[in-house]
Structure formats: C-alpha cells, structure tokens
PDB file of N, CA and C in Angstrom:
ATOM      1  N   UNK A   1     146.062  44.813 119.616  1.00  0.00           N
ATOM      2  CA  UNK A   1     146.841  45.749 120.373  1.00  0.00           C
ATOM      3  C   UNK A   1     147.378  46.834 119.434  1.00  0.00           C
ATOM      4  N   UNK A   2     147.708  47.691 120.063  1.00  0.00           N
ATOM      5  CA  UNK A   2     148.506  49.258 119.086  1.00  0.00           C
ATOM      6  C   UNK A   2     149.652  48.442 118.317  1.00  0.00           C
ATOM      7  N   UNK A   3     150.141  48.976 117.283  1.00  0.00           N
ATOM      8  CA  UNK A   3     151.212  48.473 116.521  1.00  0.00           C
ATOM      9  C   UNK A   3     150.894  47.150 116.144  1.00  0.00           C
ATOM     10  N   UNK A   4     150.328  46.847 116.125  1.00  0.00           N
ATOM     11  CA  UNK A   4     149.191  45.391 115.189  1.00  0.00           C
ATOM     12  C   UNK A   4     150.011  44.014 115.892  1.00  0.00           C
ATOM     13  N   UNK A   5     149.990  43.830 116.816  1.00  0.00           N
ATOM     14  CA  UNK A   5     150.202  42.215 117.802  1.00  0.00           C
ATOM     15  C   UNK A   5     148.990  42.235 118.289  1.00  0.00           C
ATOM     16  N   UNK A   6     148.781  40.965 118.448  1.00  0.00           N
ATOM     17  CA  UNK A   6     148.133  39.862 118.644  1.00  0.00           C
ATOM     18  C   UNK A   6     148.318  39.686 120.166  1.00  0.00           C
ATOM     19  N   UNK A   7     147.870  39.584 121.183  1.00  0.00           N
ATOM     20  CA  UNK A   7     147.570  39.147 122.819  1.00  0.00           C
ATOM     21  C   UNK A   7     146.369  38.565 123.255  1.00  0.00           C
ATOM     22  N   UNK A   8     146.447  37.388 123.266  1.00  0.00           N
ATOM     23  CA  UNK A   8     145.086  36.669 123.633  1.00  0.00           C
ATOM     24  C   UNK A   8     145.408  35.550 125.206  1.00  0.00           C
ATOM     25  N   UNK A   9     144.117  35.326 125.975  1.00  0.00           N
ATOM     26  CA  UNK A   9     144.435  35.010 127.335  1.00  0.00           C
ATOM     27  C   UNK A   9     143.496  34.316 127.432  1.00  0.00           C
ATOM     28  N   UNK A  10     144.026  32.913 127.394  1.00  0.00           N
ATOM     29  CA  UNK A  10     143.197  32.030 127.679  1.00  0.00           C
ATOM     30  C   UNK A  10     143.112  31.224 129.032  1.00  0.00           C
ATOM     31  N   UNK A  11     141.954  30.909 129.716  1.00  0.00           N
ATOM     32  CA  UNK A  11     141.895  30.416 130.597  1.00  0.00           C
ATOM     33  C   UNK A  11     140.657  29.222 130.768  1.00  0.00           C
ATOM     34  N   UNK A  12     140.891  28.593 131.566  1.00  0.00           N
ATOM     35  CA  UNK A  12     140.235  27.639 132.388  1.00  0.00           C
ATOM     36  C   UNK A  12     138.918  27.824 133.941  1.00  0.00           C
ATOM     37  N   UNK A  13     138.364  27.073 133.633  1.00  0.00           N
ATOM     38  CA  UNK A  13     137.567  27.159 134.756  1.00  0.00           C
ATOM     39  C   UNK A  13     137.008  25.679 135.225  1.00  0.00           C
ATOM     40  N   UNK A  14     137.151  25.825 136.515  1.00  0.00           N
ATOM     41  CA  UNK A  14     136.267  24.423 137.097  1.00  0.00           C
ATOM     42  C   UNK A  14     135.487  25.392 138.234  1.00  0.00           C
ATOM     43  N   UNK A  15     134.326  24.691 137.579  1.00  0.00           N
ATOM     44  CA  UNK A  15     132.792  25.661 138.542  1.00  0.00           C
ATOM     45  C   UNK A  15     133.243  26.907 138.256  1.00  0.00           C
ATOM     46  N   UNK A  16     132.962  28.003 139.436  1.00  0.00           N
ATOM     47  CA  UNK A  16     133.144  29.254 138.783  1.00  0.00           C
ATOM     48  C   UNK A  16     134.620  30.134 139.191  1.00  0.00           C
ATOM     49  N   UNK A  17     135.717  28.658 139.255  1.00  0.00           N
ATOM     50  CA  UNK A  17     136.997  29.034 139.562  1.00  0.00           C
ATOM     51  C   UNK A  17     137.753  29.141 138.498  1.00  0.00           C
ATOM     52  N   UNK A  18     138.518  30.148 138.489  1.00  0.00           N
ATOM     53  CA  UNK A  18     139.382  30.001 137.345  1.00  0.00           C
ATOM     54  C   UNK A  18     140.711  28.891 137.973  1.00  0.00           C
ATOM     55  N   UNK A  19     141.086  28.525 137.492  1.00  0.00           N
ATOM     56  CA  UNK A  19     142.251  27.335 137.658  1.00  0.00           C
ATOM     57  C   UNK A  19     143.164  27.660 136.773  1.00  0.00           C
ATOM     58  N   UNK A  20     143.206  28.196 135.445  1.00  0.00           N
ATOM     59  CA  UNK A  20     144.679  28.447 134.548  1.00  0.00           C
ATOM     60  C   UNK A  20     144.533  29.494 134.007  1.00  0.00           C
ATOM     61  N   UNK A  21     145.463  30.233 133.695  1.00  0.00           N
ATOM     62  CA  UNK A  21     145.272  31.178 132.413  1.00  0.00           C
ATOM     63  C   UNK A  21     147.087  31.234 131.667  1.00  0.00           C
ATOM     64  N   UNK A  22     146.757  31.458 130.446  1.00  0.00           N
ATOM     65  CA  UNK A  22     147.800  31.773 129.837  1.00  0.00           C
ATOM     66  C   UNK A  22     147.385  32.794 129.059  1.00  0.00           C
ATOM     67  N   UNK A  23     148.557  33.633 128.625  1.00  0.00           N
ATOM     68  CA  UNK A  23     148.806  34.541 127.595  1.00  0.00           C
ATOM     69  C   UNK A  23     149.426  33.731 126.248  1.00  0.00           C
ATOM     70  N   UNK A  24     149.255  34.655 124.989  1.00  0.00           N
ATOM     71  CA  UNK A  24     149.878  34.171 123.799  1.00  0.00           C
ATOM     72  C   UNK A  24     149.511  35.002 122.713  1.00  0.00           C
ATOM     73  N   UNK A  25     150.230  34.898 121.488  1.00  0.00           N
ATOM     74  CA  UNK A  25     150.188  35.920 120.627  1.00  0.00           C
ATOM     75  C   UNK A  25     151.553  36.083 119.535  1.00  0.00           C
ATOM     76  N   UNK A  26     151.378  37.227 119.257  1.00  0.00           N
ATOM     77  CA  UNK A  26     152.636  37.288 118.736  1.00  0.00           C
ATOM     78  C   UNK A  26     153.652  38.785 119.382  1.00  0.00           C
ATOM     79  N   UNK A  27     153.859  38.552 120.730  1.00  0.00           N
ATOM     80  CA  UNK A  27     154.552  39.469 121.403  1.00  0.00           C
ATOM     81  C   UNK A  27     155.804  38.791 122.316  1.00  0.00           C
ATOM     82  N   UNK A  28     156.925  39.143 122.274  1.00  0.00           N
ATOM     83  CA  UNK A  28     157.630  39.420 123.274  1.00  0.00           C
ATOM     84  C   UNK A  28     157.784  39.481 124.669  1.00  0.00           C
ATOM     85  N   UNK A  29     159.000  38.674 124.931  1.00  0.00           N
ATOM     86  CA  UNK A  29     158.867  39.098 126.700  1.00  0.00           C
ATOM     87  C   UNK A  29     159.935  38.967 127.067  1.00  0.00           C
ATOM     88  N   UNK A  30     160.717  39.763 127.729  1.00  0.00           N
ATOM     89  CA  UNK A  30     162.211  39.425 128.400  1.00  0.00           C
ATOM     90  C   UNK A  30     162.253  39.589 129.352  1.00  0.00           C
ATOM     91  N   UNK A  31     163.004  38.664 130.325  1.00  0.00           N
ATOM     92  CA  UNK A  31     163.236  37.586 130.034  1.00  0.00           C
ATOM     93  C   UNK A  31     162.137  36.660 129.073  1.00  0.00           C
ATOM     94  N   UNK A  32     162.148  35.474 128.726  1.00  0.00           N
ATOM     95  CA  UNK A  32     161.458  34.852 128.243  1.00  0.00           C
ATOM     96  C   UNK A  32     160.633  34.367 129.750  1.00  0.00           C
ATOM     97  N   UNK A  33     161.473  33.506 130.423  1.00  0.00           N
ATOM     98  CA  UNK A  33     160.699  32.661 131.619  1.00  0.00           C
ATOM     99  C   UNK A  33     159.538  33.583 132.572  1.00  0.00           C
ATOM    100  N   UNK A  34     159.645  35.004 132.476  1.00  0.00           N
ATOM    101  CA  UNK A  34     159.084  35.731 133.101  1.00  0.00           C
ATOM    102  C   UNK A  34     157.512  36.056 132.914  1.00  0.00           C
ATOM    103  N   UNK A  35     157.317  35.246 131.719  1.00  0.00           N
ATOM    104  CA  UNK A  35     156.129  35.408 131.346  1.00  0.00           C
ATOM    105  C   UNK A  35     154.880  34.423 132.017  1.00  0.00           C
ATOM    106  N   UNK A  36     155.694  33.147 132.382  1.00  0.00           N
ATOM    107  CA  UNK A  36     155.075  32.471 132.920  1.00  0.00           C
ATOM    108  C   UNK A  36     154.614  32.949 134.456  1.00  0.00           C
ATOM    109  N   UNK A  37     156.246  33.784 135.036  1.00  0.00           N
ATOM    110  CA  UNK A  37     155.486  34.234 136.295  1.00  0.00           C
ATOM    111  C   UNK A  37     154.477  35.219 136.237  1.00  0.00           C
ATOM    112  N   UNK A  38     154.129  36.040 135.342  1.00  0.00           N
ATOM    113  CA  UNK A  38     153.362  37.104 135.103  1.00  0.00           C
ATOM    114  C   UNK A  38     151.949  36.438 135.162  1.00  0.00           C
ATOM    115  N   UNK A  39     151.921  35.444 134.889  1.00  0.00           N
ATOM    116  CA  UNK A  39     150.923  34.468 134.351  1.00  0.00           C
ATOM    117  C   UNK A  39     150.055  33.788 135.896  1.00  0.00           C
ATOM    118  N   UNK A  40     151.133  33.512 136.644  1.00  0.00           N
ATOM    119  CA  UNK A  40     151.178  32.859 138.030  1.00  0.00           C
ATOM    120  C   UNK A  40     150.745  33.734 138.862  1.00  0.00           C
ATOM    121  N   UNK A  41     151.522  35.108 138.927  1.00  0.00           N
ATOM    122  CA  UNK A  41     150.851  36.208 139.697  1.00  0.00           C
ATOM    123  C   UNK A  41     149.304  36.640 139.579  1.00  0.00           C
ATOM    124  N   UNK A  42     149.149  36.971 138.166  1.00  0.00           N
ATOM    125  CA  UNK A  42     147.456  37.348 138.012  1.00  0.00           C
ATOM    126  C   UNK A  42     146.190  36.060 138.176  1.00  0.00           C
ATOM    127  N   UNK A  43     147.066  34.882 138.705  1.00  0.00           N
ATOM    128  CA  UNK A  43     145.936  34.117 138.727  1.00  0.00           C
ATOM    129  C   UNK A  43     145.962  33.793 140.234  1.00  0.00           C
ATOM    130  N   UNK A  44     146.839  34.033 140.496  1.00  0.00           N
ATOM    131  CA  UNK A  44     147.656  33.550 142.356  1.00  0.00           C
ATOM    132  C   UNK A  44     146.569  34.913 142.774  1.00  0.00           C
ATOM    133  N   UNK A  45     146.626  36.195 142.484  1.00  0.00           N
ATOM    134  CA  UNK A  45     146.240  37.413 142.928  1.00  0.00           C
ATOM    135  C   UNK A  45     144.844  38.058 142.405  1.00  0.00           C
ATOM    136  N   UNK A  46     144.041  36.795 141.331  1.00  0.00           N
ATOM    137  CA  UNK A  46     142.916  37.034 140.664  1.00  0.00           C
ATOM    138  C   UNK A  46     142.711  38.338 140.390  1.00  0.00           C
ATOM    139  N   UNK A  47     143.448  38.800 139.353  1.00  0.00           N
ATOM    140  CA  UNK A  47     143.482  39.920 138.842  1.00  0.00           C
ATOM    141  C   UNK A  47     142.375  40.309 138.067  1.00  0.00           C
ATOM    142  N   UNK A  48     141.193  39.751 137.934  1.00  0.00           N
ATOM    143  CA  UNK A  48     140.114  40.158 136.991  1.00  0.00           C
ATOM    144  C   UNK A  48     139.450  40.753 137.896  1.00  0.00           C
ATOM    145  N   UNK A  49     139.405  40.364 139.229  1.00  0.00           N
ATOM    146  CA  UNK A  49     138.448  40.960 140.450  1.00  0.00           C
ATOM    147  C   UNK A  49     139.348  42.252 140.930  1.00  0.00           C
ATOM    148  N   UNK A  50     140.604  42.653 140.669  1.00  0.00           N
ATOM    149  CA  UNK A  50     141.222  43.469 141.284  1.00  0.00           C
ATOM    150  C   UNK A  50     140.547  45.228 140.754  1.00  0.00           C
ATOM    151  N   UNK A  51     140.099  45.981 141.325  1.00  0.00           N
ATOM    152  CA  UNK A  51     139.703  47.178 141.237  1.00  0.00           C
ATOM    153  C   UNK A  51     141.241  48.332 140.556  1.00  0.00           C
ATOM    154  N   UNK A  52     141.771  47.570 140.463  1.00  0.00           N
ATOM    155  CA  UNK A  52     143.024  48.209 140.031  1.00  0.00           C
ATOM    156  C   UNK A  52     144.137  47.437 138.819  1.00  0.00           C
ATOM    157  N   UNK A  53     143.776  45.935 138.551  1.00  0.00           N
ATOM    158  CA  UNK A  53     144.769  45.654 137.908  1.00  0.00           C
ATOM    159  C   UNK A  53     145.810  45.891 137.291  1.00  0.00           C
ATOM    160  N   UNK A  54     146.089  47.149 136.573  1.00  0.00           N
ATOM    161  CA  UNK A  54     146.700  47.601 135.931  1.00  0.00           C
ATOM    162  C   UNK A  54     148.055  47.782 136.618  1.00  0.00           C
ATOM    163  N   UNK A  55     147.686  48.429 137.925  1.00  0.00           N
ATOM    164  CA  UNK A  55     148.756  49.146 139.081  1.00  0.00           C
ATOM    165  C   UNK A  55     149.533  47.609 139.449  1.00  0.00           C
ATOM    166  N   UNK A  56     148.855  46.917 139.801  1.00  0.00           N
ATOM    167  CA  UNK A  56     149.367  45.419 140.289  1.00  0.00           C
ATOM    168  C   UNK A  56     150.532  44.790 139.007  1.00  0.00           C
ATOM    169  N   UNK A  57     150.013  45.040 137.844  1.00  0.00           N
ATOM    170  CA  UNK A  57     150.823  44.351 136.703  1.00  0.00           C
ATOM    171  C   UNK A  57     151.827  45.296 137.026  1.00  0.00           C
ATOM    172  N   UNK A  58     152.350  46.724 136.920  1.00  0.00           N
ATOM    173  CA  UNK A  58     152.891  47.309 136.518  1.00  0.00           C
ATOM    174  C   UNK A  58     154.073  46.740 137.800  1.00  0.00           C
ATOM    175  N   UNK A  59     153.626  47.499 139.059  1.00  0.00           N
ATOM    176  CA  UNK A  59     154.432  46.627 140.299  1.00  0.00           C
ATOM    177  C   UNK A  59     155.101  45.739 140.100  1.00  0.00           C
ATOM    178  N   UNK A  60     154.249  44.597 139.460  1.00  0.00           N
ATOM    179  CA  UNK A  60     154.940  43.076 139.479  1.00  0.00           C
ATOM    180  C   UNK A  60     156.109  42.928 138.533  1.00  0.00           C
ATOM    181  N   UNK A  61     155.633  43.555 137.339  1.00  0.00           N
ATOM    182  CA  UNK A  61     156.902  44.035 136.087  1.00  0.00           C
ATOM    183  C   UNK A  61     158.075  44.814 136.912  1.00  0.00           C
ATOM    184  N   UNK A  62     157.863  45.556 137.252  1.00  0.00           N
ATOM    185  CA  UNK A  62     159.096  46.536 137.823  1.00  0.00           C
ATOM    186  C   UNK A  62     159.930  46.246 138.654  1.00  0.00           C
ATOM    187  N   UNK A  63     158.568  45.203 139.875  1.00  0.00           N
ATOM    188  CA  UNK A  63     159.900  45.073 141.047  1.00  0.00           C
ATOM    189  C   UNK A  63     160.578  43.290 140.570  1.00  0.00           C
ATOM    190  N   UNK A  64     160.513  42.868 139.429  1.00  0.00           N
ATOM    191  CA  UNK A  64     161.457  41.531 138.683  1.00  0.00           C
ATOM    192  C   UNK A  64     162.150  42.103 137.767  1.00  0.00           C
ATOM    193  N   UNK A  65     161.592  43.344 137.235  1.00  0.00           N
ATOM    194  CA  UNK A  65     162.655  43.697 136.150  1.00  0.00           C
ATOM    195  C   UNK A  65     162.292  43.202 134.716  1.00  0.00           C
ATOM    196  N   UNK A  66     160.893  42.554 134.679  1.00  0.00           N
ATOM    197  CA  UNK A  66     160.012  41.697 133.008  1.00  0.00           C
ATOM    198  C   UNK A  66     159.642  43.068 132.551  1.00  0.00           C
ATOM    199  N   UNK A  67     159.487  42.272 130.853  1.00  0.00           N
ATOM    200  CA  UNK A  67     159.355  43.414 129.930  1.00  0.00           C
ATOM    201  C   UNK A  67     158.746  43.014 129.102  1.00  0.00           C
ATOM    202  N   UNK A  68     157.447  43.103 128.853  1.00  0.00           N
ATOM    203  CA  UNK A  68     157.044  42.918 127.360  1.00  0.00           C
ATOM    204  C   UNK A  68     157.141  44.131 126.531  1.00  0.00           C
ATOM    205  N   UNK A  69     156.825  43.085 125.604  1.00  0.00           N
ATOM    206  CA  UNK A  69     157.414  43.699 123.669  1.00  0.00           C
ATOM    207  C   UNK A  69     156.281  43.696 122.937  1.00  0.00           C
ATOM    208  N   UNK A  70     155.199  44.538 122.928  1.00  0.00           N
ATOM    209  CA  UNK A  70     154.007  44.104 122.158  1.00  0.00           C
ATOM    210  C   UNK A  70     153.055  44.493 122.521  1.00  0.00           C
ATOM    211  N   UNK A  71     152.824  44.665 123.827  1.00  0.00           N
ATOM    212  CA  UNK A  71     151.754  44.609 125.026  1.00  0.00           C
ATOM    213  C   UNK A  71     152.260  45.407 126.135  1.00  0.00           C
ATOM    214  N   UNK A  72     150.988  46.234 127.069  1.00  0.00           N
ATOM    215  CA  UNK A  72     151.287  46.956 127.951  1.00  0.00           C
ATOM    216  C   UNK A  72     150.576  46.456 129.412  1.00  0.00           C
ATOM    217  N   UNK A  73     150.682  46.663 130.718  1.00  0.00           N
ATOM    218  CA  UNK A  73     150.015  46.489 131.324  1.00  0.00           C
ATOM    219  C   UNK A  73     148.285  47.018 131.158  1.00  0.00           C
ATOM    220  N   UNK A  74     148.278  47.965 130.672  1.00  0.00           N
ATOM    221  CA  UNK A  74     146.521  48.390 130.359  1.00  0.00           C
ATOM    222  C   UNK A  74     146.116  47.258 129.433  1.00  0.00           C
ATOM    223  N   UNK A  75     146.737  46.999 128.388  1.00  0.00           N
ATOM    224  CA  UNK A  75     146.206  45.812 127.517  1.00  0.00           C
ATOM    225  C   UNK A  75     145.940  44.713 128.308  1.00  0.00           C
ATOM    226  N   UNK A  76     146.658  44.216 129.511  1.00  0.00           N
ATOM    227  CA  UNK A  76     146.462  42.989 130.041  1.00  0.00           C
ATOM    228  C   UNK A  76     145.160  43.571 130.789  1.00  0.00           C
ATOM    229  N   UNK A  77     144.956  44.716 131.494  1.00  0.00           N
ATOM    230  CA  UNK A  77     143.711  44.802 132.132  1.00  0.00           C
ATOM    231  C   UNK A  77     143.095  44.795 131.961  1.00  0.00           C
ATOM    232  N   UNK A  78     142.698  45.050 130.580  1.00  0.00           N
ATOM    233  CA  UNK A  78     141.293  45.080 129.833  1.00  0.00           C
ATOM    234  C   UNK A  78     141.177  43.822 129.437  1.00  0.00           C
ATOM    235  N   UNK A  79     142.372  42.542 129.097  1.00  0.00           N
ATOM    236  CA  UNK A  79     141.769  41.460 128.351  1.00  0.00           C
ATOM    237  C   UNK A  79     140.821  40.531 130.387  1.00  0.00           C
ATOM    238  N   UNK A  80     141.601  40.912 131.041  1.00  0.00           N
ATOM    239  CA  UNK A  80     141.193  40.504 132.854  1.00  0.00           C
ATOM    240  C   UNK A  80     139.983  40.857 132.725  1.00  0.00           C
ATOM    241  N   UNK A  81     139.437  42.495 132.663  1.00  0.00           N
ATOM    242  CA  UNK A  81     138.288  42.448 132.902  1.00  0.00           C
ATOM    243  C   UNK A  81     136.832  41.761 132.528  1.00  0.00           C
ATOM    244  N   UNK A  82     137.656  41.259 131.018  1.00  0.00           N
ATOM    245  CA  UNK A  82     136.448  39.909 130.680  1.00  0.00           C
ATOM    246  C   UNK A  82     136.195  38.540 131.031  1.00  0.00           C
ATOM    247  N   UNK A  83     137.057  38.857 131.781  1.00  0.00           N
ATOM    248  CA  UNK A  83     137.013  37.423 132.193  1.00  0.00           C
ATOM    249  C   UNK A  83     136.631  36.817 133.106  1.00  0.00           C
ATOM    250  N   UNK A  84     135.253  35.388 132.995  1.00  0.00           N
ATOM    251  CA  UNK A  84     134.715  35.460 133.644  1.00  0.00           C
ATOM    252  C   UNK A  84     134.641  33.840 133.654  1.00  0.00           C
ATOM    253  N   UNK A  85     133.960  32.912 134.500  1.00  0.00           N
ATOM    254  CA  UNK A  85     133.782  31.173 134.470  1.00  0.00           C
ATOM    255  C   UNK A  85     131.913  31.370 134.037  1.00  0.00           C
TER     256      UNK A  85
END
C-alpha cells in the first residue's frame, strides 16, 4: 500500500463459495471492533462480484463512522477483485 503498510486478505472457500475472509497487516482501524464488521459486510454483500466495490466500502465506513489507518477503500477493492475459489 502507499506509505509502505502491509494489507493482506485472506480467505476461505468451500466449492466455489467463499465462506471467510479476513484482513491483516500492519494497519490500523478505529474503532478496533469495526474491522471485523467491515470484514462481515464484504463477505455478507460479496464484494468481489460487486461492479462497484469501492462505493459500497466507502458507504459502509461512513454511515458507522470506521476508519482505517493504512489502507483506503480503493486498496480493499483491488485486493476483492482477485479474489476468487
């Protein structure tokens, strides 16, 4: 990522479902707990298929009030778009 952090997103698959994903790295997030929902949303809302992801992260950040420190919503869209089972 810009300013040299680390954001990596790992996930799971059974057949060609994704079932988990997490984020991790060496970035920031405030609240802390909010990261997990960030986490819950893009997999609840399969954000790798979304024609827009970016707009969806940004939404979801804004209307809770989460903040990452490290990472932007475009960074999360691009690590989504690889992702595949």
């Amino acid at each position: 990522m810009p300013g040299g952090k680390t954001v990596a997103l790992k996930y799971e698959c059974q057949g060609d479902q994704v079932v988990s994903l997490r984020l991790s790295g060496d970035f920031f997030f405030h609240p802390e707990e909010g990261l997990e929902q960030l986490e819950e949303f893009m997999l609840r809302e399969r954000l790798w298929a979304s024609p827009d992801a970016e707009a969806a992260i940004v939404r979801f950040l804004e209307e809770r009030g989460l903040r990452p420190i490290g990472f932007g919503p475009a960074d999360l869209a691009y690590l989504l778009r690889g992702l595949r089972c």
